[in-house]
C-alpha atoms as a PDB file:
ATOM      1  CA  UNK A   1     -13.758  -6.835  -2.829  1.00  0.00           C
ATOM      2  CA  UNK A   2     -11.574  -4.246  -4.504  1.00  0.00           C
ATOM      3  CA  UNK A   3      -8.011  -4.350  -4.110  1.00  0.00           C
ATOM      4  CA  UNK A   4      -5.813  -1.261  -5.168  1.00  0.00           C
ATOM      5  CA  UNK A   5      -1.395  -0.890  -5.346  1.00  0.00           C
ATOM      6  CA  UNK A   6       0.380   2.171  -5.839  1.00  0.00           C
ATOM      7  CA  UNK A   7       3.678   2.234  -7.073  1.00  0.00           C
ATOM      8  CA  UNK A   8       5.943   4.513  -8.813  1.00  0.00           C
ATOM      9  CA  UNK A   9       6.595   7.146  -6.204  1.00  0.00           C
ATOM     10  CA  UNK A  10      10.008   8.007  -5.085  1.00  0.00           C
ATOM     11  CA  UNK A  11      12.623  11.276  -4.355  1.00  0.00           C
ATOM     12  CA  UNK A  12      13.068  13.752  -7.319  1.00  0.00           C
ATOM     13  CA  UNK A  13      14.308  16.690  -7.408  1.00  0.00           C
ATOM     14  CA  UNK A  14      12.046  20.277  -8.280  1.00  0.00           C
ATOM     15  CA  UNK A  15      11.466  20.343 -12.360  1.00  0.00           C
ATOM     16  CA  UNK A  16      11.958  16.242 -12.791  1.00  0.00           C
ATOM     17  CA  UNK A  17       8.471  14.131 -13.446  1.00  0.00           C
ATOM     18  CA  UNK A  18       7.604  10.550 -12.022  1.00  0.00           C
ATOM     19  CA  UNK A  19       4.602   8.136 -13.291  1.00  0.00           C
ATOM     20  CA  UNK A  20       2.600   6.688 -10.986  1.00  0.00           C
ATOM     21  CA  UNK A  21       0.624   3.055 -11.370  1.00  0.00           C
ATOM     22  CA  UNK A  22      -2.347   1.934  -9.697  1.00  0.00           C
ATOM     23  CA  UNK A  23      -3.341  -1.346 -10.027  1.00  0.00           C
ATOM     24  CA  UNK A  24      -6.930  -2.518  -9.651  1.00  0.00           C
ATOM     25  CA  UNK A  25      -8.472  -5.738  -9.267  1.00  0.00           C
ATOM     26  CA  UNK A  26     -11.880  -6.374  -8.165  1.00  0.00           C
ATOM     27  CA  UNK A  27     -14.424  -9.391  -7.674  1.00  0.00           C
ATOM     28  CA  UNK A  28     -17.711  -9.533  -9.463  1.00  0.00           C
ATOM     29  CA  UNK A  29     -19.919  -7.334  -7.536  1.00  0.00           C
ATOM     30  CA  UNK A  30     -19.752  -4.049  -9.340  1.00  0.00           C
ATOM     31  CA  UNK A  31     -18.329  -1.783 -11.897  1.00  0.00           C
ATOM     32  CA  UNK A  32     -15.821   0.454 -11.055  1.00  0.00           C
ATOM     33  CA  UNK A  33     -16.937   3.695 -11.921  1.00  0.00           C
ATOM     34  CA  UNK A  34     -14.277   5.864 -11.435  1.00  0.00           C
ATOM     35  CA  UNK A  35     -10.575   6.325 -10.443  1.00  0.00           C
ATOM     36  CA  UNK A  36      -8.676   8.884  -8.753  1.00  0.00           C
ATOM     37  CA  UNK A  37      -5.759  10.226  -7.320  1.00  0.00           C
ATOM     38  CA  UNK A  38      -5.040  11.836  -3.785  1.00  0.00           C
ATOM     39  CA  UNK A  39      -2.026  13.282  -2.774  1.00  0.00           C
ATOM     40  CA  UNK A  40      -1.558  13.788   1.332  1.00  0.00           C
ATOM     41  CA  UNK A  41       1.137  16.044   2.831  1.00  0.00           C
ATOM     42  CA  UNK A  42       2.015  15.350   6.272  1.00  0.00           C
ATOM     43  CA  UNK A  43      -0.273  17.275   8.612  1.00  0.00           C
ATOM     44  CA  UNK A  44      -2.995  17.735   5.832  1.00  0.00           C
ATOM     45  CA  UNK A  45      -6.304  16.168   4.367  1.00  0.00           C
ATOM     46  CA  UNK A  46      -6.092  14.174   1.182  1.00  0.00           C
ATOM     47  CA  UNK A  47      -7.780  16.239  -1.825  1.00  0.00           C
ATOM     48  CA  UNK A  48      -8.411  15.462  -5.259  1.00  0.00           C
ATOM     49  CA  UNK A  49      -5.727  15.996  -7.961  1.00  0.00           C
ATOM     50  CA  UNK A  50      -7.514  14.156 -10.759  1.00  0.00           C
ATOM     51  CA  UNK A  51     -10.089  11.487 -12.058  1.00  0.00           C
ATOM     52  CA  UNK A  52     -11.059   9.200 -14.386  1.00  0.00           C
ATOM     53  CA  UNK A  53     -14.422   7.981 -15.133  1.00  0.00           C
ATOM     54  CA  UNK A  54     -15.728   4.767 -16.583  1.00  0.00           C
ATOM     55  CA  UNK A  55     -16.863   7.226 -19.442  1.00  0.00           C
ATOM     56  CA  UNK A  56     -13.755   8.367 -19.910  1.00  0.00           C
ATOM     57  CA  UNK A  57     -14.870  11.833 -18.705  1.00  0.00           C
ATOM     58  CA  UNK A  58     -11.420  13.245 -16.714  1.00  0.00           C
ATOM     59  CA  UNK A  59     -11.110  15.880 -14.157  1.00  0.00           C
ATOM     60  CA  UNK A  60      -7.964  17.717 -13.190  1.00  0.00           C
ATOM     61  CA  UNK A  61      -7.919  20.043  -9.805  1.00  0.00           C
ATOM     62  CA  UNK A  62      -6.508  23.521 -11.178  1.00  0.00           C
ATOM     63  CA  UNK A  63      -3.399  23.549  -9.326  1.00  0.00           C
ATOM     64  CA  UNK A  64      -1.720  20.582 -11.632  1.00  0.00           C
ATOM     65  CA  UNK A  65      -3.797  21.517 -14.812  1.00  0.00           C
ATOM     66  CA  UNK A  66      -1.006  21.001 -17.184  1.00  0.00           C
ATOM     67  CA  UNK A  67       1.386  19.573 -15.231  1.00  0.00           C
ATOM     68  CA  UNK A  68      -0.541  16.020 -14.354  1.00  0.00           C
ATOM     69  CA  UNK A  69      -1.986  13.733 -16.706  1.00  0.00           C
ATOM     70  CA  UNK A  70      -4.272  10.828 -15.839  1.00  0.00           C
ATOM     71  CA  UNK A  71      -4.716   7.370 -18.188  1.00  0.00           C
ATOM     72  CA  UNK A  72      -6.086   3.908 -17.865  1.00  0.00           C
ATOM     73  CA  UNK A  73      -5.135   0.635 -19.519  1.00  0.00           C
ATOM     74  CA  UNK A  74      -8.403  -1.889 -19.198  1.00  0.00           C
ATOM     75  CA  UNK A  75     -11.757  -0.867 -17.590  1.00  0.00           C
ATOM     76  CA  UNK A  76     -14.106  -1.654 -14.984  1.00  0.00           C
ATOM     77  CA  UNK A  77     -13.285  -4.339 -12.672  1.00  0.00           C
ATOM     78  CA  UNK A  78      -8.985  -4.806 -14.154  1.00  0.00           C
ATOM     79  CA  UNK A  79      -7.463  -1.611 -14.858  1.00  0.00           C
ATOM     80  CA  UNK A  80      -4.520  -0.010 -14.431  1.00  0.00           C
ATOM     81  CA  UNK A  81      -4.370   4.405 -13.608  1.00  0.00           C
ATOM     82  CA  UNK A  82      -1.489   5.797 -13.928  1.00  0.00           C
ATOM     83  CA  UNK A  83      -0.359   9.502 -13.098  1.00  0.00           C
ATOM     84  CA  UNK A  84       2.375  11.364 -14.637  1.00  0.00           C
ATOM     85  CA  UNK A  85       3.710  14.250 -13.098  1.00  0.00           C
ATOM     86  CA  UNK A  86       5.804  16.610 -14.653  1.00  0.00           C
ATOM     87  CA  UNK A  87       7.997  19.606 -13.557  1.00  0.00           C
ATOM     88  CA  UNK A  88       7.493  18.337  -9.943  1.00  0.00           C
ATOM     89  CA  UNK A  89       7.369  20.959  -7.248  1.00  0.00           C
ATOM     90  CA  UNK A  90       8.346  20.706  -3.322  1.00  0.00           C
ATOM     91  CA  UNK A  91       4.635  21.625  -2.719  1.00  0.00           C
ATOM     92  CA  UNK A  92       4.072  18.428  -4.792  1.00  0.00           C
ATOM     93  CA  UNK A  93       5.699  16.346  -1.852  1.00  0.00           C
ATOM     94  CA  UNK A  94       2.981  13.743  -0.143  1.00  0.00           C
ATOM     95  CA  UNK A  95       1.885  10.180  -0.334  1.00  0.00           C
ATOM     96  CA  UNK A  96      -0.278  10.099  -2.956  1.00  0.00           C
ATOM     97  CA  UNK A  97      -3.155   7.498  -2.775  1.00  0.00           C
ATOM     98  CA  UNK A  98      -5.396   5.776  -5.253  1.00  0.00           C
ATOM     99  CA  UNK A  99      -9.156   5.372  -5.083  1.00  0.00           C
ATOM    100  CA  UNK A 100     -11.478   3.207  -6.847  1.00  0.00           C
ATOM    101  CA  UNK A 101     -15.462   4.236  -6.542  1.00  0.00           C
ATOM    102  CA  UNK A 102     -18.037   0.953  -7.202  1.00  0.00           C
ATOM    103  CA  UNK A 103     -21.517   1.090  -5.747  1.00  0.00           C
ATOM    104  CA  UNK A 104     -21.168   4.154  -4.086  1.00  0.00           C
ATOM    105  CA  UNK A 105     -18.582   2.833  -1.744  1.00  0.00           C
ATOM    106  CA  UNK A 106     -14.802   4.111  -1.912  1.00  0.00           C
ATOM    107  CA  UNK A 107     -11.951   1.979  -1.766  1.00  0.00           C
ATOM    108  CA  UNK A 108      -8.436   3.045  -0.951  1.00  0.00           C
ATOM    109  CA  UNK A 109      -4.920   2.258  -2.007  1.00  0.00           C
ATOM    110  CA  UNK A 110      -1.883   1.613   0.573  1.00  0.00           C
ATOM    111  CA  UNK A 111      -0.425   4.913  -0.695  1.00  0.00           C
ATOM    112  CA  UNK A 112       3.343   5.700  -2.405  1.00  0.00           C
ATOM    113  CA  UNK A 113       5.014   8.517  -1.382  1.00  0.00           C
ATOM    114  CA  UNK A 114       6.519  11.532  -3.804  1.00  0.00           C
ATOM    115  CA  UNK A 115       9.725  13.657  -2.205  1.00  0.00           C
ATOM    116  CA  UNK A 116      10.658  16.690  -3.890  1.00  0.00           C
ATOM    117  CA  UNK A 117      13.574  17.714  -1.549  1.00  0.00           C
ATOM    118  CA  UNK A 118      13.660  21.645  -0.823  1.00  0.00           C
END
């Protein structure tokens, strides 16, 4: 069992930043192999903003290239991902969920939601 908790998100307005925390605790059963971060608007899929990999290896999506970093305290089964996001946009407004990847199965977050107001 993998259990994932977002926190962090909130209202901001257009050009602040926020950090977001996910916190992940698993069971032995696995390793982790990689974390990531996907914000939903309303009426729109979730899509990949960026990842972290047990290797370290990280992947940003080009839209926030610069403006999002991704980090990890811990590894594999007890870590913590956080994602700070700078000079926030209103396009940047969604709930932004946390997934965890062990054994090829996907495990999801309950989501905290970012408002940049227009």
């Amino acid at each position: 069992q993998v259990q994932l908790l977002e926190s962090g998100g909130g209202s901001v307005p257009a050009g602040g930043s926020l950090r977001l925390s996910c916190e992940i605790s698993a069971n032995i059963g696995g390793v982790i192999t990689a974390v990531g971060w996907y914000p939903q608007a309303p009426g729109k899929q979730r899509d990949l903003v960026a990842c972290i990999a047990t290797d370290g290896n990280i992947k940003y999506y080009d839209s926030v290239k610069g403006q999002f970093t991704i980090t990890r305290d811990g590894l594999y089964n007890s870590q913590t991902v956080w994602l700070q996001m700078n000079n926030l946009k209103i396009d940047d407004t969604a709930t932004y969920y946390c997934r965890a990847t062990r054994s090829f199965t996907n495990y999801w977050g309950q989501g905290t939601k970012v408002t940049v107001p227009s």
